[in-house]
Protein backbone atom coordinates (compact mmCIF):
# COMPACT_ATOMS: atom_id res chain seq x y z
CA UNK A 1 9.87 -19.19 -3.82
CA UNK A 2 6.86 -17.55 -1.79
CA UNK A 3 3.35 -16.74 -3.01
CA UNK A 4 2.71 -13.30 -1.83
CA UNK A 5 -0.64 -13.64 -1.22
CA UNK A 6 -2.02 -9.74 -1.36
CA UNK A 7 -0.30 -8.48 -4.21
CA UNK A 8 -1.35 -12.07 -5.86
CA UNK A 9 2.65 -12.31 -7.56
CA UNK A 10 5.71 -14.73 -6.48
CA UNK A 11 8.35 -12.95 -4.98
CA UNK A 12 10.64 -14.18 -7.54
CA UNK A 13 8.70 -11.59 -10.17
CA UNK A 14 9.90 -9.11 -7.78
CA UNK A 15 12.68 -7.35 -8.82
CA UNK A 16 15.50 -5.10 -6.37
CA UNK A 17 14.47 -1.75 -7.26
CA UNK A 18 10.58 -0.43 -6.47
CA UNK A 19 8.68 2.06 -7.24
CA UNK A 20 5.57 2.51 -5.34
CA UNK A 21 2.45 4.36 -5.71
CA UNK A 22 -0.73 4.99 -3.85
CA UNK A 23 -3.52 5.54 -7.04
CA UNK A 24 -3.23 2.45 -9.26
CA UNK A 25 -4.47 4.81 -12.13
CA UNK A 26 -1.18 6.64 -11.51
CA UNK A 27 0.70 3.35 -12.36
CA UNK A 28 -0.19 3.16 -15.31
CA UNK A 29 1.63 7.24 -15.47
CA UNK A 30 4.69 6.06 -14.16
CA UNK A 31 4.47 2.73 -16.85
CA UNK A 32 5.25 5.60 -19.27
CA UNK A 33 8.79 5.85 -18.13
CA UNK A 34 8.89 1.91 -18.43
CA UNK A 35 9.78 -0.52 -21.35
CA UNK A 36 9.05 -3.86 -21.65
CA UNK A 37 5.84 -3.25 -19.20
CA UNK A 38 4.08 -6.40 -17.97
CA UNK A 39 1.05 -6.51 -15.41
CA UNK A 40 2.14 -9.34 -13.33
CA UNK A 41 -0.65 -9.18 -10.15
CA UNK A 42 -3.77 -7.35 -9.49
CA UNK A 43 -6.02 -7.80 -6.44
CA UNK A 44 -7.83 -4.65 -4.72
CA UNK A 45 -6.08 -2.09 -4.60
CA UNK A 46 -2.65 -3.18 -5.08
CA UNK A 47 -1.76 -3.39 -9.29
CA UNK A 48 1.63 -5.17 -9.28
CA UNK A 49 3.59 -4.08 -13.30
CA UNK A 50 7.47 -4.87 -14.29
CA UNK A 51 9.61 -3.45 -16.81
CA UNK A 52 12.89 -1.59 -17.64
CA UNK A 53 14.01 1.96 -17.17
CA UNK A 54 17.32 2.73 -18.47
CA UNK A 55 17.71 -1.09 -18.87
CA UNK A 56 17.04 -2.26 -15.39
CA UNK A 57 14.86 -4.17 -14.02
CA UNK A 58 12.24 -2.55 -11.82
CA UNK A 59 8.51 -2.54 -10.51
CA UNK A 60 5.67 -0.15 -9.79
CA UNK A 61 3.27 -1.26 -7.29
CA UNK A 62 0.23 0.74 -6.44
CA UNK A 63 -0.46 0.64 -2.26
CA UNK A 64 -3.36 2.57 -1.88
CA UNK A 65 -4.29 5.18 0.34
CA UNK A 66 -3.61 4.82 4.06
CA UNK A 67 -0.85 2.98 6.50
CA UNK A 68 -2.70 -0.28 6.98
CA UNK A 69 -3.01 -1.06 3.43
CA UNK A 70 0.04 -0.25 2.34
CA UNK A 71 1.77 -1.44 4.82
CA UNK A 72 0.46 -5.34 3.66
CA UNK A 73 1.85 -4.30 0.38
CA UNK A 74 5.21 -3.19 2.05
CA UNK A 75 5.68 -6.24 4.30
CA UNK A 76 4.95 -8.15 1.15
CA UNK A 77 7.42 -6.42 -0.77
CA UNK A 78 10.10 -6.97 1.66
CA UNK A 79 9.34 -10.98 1.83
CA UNK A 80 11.03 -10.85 -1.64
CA UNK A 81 14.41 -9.92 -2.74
CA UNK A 82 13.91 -6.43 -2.92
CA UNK A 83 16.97 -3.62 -2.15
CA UNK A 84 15.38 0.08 -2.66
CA UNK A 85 11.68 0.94 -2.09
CA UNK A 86 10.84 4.61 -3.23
CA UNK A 87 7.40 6.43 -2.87
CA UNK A 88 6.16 9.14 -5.54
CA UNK A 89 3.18 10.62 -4.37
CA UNK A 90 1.20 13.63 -3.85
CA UNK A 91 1.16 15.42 -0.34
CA UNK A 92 -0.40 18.64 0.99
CA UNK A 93 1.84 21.27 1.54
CA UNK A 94 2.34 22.93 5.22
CA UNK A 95 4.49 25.75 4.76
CA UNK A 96 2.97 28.88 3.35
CA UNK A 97 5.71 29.22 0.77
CA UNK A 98 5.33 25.26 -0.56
CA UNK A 99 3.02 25.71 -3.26
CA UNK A 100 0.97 23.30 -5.40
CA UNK A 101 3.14 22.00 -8.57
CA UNK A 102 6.53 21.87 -6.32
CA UNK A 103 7.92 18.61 -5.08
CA UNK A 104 8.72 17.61 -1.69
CA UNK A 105 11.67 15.08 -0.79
CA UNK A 106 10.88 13.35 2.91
CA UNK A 107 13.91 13.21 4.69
CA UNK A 108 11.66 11.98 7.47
CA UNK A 109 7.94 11.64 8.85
CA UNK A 110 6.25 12.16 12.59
CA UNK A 111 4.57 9.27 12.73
CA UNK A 112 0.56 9.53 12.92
CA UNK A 113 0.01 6.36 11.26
CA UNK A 114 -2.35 4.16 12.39
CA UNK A 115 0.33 1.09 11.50
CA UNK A 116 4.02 2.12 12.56
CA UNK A 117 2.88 2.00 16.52
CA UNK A 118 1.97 -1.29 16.29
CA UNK A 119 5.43 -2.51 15.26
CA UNK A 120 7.45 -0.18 17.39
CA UNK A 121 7.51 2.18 20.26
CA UNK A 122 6.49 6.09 19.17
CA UNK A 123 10.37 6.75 20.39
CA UNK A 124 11.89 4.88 17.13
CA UNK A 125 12.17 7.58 14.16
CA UNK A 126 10.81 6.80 10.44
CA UNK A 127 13.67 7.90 8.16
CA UNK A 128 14.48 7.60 5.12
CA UNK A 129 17.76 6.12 4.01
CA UNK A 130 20.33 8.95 3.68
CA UNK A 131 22.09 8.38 0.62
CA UNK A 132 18.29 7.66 -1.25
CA UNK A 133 17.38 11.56 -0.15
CA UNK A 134 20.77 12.85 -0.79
CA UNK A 135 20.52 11.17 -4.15
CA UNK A 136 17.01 12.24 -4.85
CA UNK A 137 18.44 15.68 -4.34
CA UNK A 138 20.81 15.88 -6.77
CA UNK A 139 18.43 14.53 -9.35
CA UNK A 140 15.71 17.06 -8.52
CA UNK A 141 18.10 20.00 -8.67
CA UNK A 142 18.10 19.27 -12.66
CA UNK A 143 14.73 19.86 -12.88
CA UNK A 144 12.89 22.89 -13.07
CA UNK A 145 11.12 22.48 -10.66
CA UNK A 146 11.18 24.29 -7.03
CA UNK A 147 12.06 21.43 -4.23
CA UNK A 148 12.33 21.33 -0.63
CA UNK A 149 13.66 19.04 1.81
CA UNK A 150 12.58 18.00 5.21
CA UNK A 151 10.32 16.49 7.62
CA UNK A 152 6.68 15.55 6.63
CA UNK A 153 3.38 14.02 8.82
CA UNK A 154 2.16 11.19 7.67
CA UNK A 155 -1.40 11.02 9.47
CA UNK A 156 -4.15 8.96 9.24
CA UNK A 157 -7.14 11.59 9.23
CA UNK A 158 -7.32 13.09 5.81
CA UNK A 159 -10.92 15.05 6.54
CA UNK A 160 -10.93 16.32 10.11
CA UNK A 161 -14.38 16.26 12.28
CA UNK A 162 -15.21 19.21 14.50
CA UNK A 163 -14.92 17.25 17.57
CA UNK A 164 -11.34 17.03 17.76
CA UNK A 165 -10.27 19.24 14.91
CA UNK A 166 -6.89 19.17 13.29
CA UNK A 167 -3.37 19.18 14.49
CA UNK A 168 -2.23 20.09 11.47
CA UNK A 169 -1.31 24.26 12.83
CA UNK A 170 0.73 22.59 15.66
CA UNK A 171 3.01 20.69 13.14
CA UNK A 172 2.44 23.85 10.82
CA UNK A 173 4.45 25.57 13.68
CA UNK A 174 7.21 22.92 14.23
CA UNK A 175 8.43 23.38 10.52
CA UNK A 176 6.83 20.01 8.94
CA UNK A 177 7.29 20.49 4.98
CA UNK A 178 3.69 18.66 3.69
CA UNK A 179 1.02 15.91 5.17
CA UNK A 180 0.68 12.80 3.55
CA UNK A 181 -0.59 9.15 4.70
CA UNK A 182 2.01 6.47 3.80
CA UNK A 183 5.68 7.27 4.41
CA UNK A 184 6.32 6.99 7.45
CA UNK A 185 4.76 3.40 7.60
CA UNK A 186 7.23 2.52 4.68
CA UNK A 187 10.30 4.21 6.01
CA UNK A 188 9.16 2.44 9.71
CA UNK A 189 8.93 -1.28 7.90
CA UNK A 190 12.26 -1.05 5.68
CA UNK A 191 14.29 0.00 8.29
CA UNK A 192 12.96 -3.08 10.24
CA UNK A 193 13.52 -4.95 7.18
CA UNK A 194 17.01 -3.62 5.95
CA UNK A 195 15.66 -2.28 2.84
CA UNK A 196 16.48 1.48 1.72
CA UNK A 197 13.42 3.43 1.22
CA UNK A 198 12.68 7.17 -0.09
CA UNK A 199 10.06 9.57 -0.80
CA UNK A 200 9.50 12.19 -3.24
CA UNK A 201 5.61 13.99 -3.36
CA UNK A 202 4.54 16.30 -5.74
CA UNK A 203 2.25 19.00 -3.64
CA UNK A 204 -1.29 19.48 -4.77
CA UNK A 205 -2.44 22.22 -2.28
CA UNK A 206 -2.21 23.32 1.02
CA UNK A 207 -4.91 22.22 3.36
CA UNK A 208 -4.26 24.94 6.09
CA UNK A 209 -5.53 27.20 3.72
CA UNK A 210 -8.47 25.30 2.05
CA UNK A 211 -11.76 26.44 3.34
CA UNK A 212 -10.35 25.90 7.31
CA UNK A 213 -9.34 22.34 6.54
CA UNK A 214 -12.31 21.22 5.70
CA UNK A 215 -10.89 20.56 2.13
CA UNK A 216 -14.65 21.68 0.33
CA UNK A 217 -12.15 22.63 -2.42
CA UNK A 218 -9.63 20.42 -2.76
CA UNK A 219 -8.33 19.24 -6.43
CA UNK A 220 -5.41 17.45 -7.06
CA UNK A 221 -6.36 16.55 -10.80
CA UNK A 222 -4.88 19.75 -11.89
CA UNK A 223 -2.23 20.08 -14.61
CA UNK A 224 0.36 21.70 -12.15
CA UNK A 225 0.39 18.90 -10.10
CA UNK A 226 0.22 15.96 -12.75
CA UNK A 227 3.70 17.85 -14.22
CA UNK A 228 5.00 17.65 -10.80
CA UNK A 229 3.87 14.14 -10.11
CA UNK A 230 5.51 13.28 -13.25
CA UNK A 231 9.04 14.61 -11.99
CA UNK A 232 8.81 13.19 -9.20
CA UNK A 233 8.30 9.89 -10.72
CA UNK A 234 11.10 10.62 -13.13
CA UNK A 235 13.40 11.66 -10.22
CA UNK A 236 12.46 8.14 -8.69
CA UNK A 237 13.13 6.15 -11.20
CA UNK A 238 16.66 7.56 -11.65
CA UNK A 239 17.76 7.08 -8.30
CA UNK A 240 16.43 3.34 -7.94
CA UNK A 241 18.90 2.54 -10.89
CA UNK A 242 21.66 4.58 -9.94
């Protein structure tokens, strides 16, 4: 079996279902859900633990923030035997009615990633895998929680300059749900690779309406969003194992 050389594990210690997360501090959240938790690999900013949920096998890996980075820990996670890659996360919402402390499930990104480009022409879509959102949507609907579905931007500009400003009011306008920076470099790579992907974000604001953009008072650390971010993660989990 391969070395994996980034995420410093074999690919044999990977297992078929993933859970992936961009903080590596919320790993160690999502561990919670786990039994039988082991920290296999850990090199910058990509934490590599396995365990059990519900009695299966499965892994959270932490990707860090940005398409270039986590798309080395994607690629990697592909070389092994993997079969389902889902992201939790935390997004900005884009809709005036998306809140912070509801959840978001990406049917689908515009891709603004630095990354996805470089693999394939702008023309080829980053989806995710049908039956991982439609599943994801049944298991939200249990949860308290409110949840919408739909298109998000996954960009690589998270403050804007005043040179060029923000794009964000033009995808505002053409219904995207939330803003991001990984998904649609993940969705991109495991269709490539055959893998089925997902992605569920808990929103922690809505930068359209933080001080211009300019995000002077942005928090995601709040308790609304760290309940959501735990759904999310529980929703996740279920639908890897189911």
């Amino acid at each position: 079996m391969a070395f994996l050389p980034i995420l410093k594990v074999d690919e044999s210690q990977i297992p078929e279902r993933v859970l992936v997360v961009g903080d590596p501090g919320r790993l160690e959240l999502a561990a919670k859900e786990l039994k039988d938790t082991e920290v296999i690999g850990e090199n910058r900013e990509y934490k590599t633990m396995t365990g059990t949920f519900e009695g299966v096998d499965v892994a959270i890996i932490s990707h860090g923030v940005g398409s270039a980075g986590a798309g080395v820990c994607f690629e990697e996670i592909c070389r092994s035997n993997v079969k389902r890659i889902i992201r939790a996360g935390t997004a900005g919402g884009m809709q005036k009615e998306i809140k912070a402390g509801e959840l978001v499930i990406a049917k689908g990104a515009v891709r603004e990633d630095g990354l996805s480009g470089n693999l394939v022409p702008s023309s080829f879509p980053a989806l995710a895998s049908p039956k991982i959102a439609a599943l994801m949507s049944q298991e939200a609907k249990k949860k308290d929680r409110a949840i919408t579905e739909g298109i998000v931007l996954t960009s690589d500009m998270f403050y804007p300059h005043e040179i060029l400003g923000s794009n964000l009011p033009l995808w505002q306008r053409a219904g995207v749900k939330a803003v991001e920076m990984e998904v649609a470099t993940l969705f991109v790579i495991c269709e490539l690779r055959g893998v089925e992907s997902g992605a569920i974000l808990a929103i922690d604001g809505n930068p359209l309406e933080q001080d211009e953009g300019n995000m002077v008072t942005y928090d995601p650390h709040t308790d609304i969003v760290g309940e959501a971010m735990r759904d999310g993660v529980n929703i996740a989990l279920k639908v890897l194992i189911s």
